[in-house]
C-alpha atoms as a PDB file:
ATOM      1  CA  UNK A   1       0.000   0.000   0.000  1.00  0.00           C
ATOM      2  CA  UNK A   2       2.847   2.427   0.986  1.00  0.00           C
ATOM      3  CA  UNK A   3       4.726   1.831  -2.507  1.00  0.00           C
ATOM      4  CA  UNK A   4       1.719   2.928  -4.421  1.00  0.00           C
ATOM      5  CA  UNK A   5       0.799   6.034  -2.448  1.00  0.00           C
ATOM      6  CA  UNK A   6       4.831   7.189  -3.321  1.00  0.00           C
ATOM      7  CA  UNK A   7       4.097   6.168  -6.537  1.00  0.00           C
ATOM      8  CA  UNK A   8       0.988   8.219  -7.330  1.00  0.00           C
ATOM      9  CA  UNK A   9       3.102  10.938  -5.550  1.00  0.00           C
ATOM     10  CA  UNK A  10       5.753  10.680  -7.797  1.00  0.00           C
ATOM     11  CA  UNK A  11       3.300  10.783 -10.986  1.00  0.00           C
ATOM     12  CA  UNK A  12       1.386  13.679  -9.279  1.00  0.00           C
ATOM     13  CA  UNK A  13       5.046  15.391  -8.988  1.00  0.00           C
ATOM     14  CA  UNK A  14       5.749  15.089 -12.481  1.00  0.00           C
ATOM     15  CA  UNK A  15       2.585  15.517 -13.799  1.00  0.00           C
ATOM     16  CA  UNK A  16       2.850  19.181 -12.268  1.00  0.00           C
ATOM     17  CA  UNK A  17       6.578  19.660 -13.563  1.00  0.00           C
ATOM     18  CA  UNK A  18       5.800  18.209 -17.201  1.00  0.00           C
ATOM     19  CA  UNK A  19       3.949  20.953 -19.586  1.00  0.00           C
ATOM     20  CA  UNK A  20       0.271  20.838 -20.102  1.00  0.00           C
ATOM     21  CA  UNK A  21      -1.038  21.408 -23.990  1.00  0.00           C
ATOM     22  CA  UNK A  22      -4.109  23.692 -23.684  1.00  0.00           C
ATOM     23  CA  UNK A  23      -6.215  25.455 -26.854  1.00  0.00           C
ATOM     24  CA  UNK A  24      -7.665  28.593 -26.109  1.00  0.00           C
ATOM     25  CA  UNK A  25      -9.205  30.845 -28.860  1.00  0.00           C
ATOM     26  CA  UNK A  26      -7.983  27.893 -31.753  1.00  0.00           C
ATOM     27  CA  UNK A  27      -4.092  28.293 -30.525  1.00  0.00           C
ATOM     28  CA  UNK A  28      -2.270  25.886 -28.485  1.00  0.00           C
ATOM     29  CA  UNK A  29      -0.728  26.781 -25.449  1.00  0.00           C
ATOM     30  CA  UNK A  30       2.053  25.038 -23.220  1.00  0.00           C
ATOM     31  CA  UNK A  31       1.690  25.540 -19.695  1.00  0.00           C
ATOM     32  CA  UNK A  32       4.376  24.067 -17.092  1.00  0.00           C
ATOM     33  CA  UNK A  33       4.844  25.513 -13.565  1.00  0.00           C
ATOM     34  CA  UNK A  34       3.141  28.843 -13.537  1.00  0.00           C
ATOM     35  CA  UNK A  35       4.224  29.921 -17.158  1.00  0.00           C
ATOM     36  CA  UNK A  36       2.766  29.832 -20.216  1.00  0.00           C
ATOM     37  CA  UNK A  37       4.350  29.091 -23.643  1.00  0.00           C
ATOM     38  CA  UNK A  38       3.087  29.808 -27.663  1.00  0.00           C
ATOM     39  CA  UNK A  39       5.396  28.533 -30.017  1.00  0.00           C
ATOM     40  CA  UNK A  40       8.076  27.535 -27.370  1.00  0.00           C
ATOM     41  CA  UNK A  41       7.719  31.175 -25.954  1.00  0.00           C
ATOM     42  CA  UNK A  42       6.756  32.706 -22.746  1.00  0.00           C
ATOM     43  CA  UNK A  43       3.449  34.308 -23.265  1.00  0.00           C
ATOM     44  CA  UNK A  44       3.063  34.355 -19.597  1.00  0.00           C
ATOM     45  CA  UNK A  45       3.531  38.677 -19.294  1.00  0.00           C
ATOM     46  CA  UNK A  46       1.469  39.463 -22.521  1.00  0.00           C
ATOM     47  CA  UNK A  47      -1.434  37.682 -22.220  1.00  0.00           C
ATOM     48  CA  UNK A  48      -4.952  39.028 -20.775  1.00  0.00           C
ATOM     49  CA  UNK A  49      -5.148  37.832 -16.508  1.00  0.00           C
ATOM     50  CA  UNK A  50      -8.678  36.352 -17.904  1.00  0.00           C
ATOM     51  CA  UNK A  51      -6.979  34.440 -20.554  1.00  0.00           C
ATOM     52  CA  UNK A  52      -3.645  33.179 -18.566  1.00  0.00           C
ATOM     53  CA  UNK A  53      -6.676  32.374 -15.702  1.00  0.00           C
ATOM     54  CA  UNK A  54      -8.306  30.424 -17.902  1.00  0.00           C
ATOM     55  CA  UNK A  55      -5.297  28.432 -19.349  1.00  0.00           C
ATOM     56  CA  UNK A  56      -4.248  27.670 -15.972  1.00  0.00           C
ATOM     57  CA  UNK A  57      -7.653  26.597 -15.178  1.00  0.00           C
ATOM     58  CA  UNK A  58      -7.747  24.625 -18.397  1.00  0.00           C
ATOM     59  CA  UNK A  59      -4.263  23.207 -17.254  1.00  0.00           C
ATOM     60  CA  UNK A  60      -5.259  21.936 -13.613  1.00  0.00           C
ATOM     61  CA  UNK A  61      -8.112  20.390 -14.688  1.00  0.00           C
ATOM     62  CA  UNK A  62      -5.966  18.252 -17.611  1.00  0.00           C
ATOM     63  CA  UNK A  63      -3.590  17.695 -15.113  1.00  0.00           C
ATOM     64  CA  UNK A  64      -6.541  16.464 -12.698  1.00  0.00           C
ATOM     65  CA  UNK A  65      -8.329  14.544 -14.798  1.00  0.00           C
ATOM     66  CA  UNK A  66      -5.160  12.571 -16.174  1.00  0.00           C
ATOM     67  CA  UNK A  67      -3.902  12.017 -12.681  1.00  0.00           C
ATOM     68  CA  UNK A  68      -7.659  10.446 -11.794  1.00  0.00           C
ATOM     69  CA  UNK A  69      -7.226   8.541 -15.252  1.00  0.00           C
ATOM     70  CA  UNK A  70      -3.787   7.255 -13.706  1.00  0.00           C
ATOM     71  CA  UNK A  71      -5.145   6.476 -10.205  1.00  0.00           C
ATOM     72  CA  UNK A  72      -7.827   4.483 -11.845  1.00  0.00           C
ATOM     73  CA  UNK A  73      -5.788   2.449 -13.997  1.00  0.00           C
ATOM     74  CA  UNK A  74      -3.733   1.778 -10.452  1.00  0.00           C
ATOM     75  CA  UNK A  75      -6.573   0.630  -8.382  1.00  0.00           C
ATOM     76  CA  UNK A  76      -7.563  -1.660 -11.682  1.00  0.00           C
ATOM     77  CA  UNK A  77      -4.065  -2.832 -11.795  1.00  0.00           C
ATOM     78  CA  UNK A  78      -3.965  -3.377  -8.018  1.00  0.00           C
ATOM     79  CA  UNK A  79      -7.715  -5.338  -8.359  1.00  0.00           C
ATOM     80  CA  UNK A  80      -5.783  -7.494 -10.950  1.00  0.00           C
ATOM     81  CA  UNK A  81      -3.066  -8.307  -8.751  1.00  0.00           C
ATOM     82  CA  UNK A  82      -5.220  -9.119  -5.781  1.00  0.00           C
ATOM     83  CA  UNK A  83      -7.287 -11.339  -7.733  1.00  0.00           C
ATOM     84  CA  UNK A  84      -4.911 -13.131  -9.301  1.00  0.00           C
ATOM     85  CA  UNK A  85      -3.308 -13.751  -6.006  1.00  0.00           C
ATOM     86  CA  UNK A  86      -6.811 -14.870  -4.708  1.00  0.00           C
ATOM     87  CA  UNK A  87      -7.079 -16.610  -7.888  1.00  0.00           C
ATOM     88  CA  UNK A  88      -2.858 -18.300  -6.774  1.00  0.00           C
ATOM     89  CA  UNK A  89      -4.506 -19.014  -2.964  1.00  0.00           C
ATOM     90  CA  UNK A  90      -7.633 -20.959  -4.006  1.00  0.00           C
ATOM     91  CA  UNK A  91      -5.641 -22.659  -6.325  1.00  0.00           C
ATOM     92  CA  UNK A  92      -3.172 -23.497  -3.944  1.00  0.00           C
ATOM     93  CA  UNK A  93      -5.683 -24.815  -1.196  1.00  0.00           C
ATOM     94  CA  UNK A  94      -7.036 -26.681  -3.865  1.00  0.00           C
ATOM     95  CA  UNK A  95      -3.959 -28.292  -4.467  1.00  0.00           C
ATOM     96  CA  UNK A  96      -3.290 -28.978  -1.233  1.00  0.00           C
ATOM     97  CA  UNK A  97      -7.020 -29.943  -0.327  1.00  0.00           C
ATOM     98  CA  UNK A  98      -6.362 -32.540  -3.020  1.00  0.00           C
ATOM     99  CA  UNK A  99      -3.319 -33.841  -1.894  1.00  0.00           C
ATOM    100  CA  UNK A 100      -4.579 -34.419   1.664  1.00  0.00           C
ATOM    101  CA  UNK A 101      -7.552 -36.433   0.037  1.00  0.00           C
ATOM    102  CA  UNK A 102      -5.016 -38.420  -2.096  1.00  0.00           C
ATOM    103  CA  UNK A 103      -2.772 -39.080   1.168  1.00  0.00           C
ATOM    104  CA  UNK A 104      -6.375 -40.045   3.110  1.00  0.00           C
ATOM    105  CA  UNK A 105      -7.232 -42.729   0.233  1.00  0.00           C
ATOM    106  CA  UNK A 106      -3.720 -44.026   0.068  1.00  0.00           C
ATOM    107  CA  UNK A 107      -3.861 -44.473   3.947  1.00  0.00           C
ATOM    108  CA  UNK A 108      -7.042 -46.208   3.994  1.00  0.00           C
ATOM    109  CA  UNK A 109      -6.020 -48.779   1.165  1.00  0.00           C
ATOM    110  CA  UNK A 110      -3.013 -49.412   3.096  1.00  0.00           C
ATOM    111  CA  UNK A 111      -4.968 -50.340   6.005  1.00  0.00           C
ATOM    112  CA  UNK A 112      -7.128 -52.423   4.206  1.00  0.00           C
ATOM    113  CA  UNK A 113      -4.284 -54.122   2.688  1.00  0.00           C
ATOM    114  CA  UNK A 114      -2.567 -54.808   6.576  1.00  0.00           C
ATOM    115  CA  UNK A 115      -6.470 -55.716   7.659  1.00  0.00           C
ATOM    116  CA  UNK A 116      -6.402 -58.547   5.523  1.00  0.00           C
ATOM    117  CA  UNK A 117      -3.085 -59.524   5.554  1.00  0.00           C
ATOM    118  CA  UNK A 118      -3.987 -59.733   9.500  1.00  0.00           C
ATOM    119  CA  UNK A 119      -6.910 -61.863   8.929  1.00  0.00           C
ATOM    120  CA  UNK A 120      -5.416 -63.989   6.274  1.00  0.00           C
ATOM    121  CA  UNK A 121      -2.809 -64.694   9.217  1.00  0.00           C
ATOM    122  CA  UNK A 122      -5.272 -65.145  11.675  1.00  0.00           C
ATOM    123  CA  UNK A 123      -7.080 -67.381   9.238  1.00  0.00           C
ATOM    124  CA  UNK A 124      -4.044 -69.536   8.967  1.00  0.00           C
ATOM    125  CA  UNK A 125      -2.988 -69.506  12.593  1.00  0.00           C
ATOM    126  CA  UNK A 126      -6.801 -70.677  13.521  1.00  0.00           C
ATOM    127  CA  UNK A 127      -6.174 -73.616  10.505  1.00  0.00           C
ATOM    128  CA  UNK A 128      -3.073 -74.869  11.891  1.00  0.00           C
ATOM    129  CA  UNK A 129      -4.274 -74.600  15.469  1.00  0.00           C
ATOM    130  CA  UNK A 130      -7.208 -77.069  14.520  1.00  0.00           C
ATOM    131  CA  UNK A 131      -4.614 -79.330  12.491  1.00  0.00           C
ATOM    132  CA  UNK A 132      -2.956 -79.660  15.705  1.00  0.00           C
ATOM    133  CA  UNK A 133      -5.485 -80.097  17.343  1.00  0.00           C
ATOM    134  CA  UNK A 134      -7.153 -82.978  15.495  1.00  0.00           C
ATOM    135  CA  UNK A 135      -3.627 -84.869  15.553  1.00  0.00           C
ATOM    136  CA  UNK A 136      -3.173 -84.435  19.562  1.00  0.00           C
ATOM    137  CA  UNK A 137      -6.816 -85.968  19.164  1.00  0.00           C
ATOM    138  CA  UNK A 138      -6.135 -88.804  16.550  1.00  0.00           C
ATOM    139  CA  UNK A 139      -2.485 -89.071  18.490  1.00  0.00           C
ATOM    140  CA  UNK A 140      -4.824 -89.877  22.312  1.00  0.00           C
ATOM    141  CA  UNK A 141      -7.701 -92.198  19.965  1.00  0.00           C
ATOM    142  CA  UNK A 142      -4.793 -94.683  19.017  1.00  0.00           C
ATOM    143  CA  UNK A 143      -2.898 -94.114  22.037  1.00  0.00           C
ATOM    144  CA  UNK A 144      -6.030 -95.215  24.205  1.00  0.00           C
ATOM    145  CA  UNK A 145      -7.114 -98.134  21.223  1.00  0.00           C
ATOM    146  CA  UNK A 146      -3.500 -99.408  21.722  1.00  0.00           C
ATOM    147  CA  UNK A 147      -3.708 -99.512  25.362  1.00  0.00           C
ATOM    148  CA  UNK A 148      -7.159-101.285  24.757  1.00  0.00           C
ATOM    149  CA  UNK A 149      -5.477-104.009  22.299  1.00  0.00           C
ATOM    150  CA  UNK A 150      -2.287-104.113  25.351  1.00  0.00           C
ATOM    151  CA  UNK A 151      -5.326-104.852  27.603  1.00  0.00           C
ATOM    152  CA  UNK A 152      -7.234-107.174  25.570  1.00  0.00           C
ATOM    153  CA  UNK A 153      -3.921-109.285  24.879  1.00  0.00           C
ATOM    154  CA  UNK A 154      -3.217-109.288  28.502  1.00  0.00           C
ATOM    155  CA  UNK A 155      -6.256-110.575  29.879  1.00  0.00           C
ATOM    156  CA  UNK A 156      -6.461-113.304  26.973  1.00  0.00           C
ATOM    157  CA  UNK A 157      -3.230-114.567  27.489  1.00  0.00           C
ATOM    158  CA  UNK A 158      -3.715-114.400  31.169  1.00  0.00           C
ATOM    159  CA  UNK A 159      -6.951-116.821  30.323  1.00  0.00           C
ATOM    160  CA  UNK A 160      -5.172-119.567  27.823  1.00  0.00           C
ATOM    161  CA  UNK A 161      -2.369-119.553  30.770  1.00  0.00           C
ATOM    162  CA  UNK A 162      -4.968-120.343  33.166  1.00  0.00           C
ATOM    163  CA  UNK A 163      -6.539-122.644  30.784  1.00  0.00           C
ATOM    164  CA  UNK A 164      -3.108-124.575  30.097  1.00  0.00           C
ATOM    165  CA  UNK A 165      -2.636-124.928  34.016  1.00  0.00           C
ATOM    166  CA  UNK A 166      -6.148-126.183  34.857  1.00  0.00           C
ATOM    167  CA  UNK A 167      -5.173-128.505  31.703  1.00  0.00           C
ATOM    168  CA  UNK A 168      -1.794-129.801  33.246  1.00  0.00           C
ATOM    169  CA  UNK A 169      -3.654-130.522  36.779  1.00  0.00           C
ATOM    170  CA  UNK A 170      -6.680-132.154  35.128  1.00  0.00           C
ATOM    171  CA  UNK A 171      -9.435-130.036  36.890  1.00  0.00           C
ATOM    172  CA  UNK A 172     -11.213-129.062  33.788  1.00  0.00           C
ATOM    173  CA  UNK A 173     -14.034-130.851  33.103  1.00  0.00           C
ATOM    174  CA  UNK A 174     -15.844-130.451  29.775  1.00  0.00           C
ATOM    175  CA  UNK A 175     -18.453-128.823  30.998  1.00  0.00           C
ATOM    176  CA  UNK A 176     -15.800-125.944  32.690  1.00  0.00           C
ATOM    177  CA  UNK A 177     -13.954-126.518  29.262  1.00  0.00           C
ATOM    178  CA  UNK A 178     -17.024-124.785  27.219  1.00  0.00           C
ATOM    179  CA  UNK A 179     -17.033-122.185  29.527  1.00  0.00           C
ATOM    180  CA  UNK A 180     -13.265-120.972  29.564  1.00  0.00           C
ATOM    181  CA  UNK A 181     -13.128-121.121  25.440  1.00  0.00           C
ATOM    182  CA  UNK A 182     -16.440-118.981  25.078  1.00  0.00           C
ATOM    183  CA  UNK A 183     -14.670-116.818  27.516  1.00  0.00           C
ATOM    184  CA  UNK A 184     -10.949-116.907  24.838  1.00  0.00           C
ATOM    185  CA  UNK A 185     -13.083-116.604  21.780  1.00  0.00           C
ATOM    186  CA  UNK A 186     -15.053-113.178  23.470  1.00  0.00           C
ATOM    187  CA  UNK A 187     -11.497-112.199  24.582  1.00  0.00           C
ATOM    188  CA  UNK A 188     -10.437-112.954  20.629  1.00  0.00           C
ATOM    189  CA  UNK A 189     -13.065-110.665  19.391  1.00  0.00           C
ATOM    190  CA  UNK A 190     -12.144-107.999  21.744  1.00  0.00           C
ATOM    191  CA  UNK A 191      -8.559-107.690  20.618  1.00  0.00           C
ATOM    192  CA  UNK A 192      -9.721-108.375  16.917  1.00  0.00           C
ATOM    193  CA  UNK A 193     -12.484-105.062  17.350  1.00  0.00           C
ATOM    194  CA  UNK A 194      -9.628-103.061  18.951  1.00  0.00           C
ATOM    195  CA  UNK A 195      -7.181-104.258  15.915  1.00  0.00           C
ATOM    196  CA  UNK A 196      -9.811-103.011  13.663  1.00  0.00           C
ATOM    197  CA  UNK A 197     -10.251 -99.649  15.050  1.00  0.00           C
ATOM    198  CA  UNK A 198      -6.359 -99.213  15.646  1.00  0.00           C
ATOM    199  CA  UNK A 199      -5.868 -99.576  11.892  1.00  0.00           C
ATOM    200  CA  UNK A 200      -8.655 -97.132  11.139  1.00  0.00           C
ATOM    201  CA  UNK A 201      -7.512 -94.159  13.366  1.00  0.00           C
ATOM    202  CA  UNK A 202      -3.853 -95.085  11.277  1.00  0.00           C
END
């Protein structure tokens, strides 16, 4: 603001130092300062107080109305400049409102992206936790079917050894006999059920 005030100054200065042309009575005049010139001459002394009253009239006004011509192209000029640098501003916060939208979207997306890269892991994690699972299962089924077979074995062979001794002493009768081998052949099917089922769980 202060540059353009010593600029109109200026232009006011040397608008009152440069010569004004001014026709009076079909002549041209020259006036600059407070003299007035015809044909590069000072005129100032010979003419008429009306007339040299009139050309300085004539002069001031010239003067005044270029200097408001001046001023206006200024302000226009300034109005330019101020609008274009409104004109820079929006444009700039435009810019920059797009940018921070463009940095939003690219955040988001890579959030998404580590969201499902989280549950893919999680996904995977939860697969191989039931995997485990299931085998520490199937691992106790044919660790418990074994023991079941162990047991089976046991008691049967426990059984034919009994068998063999009553045998040996000659206190089984026939009737006793019947008895003991429905008793081995039960025992039999018991380790032959467990067999079965050990093979299946393997």
């Amino acid at each position: 603001m202060n540059k353009i005030l010593i600029i109109l100054s200026f232009l006011f200065a040397f608008n009152m130092m440069s010569a004004q042309k001014v026709k009076l009575n079909d002549k041209t005049y020259k006036v600059k300062k407070q003299k007035i010139f015809a044909d590069g001459k000072d005129v100032t002394n010979t003419l008429k107080p009306e007339e040299s009253s009139l050309l300085f009239e004539k002069a001031a006004n010239k003067r005044a109305l270029k200097l408001e011509k001046e001023k206006e192209a200024t302000a226009e000029k300034r109005e330019k400049a101020q609008e274009k640098a409104a004109d820079k501003r929006e444009d700039a916060a435009e810019k920059r409102e797009k940018a921070a939208e463009k940095r939003a979207k690219a955040h988001e997306k890579e959030n998404k992206k580590r969201e499902k890269a989280q549950k893919e892991i999680e996904k995977k994690q939860k697969k191989a936790e039931k995997a485990i699972a299931k085998e520490q299962k199937s691992k106790e089924k044919i660790k418990k079917a074994q023991a079941n077979i162990d047991k089976a074995n046991a008691k049967l062979e426990k059984v034919e050894k009994k068998i063999a001794k009553l045998k040996r002493k000659g206190k089984l009768s026939p009737v006793d006999e019947t008895k003991w081998a429905e008793k081995v052949s039960k025992l039999k099917e018991s380790v032959a059920k467990a067999t079965k089922k050990l093979r299946k769980l393997k």
